[in-house]
Protein backbone atom coordinates (compact mmCIF):
# COMPACT_ATOMS: atom_id res chain seq x y z
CA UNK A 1 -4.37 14.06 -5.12
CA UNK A 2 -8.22 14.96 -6.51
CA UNK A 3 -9.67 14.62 -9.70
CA UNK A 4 -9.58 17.23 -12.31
CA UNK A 5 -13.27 18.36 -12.33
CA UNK A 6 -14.80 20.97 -12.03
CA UNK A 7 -15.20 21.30 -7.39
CA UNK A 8 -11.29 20.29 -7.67
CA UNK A 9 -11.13 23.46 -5.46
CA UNK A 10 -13.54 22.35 -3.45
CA UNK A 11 -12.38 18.90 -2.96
CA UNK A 12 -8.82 20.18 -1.80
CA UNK A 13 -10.13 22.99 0.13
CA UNK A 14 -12.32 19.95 2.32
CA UNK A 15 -9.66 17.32 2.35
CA UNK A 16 -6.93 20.31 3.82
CA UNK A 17 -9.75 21.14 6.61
CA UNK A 18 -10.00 17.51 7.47
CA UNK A 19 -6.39 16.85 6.99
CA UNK A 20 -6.20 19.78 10.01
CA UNK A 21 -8.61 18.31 12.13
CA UNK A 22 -7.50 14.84 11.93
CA UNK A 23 -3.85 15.88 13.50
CA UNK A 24 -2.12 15.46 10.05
CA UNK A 25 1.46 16.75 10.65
CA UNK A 26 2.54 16.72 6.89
CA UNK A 27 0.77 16.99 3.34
CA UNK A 28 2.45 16.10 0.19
CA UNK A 29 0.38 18.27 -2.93
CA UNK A 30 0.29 17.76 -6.23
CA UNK A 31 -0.14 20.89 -8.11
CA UNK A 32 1.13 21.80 -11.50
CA UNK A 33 4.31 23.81 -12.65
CA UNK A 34 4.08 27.44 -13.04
CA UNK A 35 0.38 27.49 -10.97
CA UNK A 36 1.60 31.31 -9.91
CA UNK A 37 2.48 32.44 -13.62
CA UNK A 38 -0.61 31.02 -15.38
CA UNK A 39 -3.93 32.12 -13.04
CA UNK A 40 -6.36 32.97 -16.17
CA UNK A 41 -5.94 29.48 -16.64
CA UNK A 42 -8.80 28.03 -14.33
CA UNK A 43 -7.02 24.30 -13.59
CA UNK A 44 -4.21 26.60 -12.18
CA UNK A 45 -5.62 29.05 -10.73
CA UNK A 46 -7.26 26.36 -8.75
CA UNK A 47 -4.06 24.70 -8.12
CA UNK A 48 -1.87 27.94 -7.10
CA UNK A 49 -5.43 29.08 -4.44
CA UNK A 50 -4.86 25.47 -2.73
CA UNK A 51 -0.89 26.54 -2.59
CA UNK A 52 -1.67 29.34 -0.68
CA UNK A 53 -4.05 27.64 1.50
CA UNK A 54 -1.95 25.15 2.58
CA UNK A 55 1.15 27.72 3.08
CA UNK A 56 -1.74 30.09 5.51
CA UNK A 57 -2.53 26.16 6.98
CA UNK A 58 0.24 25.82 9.00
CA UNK A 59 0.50 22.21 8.56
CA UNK A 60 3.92 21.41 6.30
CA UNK A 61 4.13 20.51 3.23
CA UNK A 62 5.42 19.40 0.05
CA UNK A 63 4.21 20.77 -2.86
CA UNK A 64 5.12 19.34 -5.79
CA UNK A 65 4.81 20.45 -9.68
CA UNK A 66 4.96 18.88 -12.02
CA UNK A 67 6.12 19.69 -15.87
CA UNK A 68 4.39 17.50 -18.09
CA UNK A 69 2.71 13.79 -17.82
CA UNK A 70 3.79 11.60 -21.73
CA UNK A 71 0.20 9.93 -21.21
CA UNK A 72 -1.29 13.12 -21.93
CA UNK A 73 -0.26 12.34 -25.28
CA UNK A 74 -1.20 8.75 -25.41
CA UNK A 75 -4.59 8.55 -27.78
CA UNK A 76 -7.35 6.89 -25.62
């Protein structure tokens, strides 16, 4: 799980290399539903390239996605 900013790519790209070299067996990812349908959207097109990654990783993996969060339409 990594912020939404704007290296979130970067962030998941690192933490899947140093999930590989520390021996992790099994990831759990959160990504966000339809990542593969929506790719001009940047926030998914980040989400769907860290998909892929981890499915090329050869570490297993859950990757789950998610339809909608209520907060998000809790005023701040």
């Amino acid at each position: 799980l990594n912020a939404v900013v704007p290296d979130e790519l970067t962030q998941a790209l690192n933490i899947l290399n140093l999930a590989h070299q520390a021996g992790i067996k099994r990831i759990v990812y959160l990504s966000v539903i339809h990542a593969d349908r929506f790719t001009d959207v940047p926030h998914f097109t980040g989400k769907h390239t860290v998909e892929r990654m981890i499915e090329g990783s050869g570490l297993h993996a859950t990757i789950l996605r998610p339809a909608y969060f209520m907060q998000n339409d809790v005023p701040l």
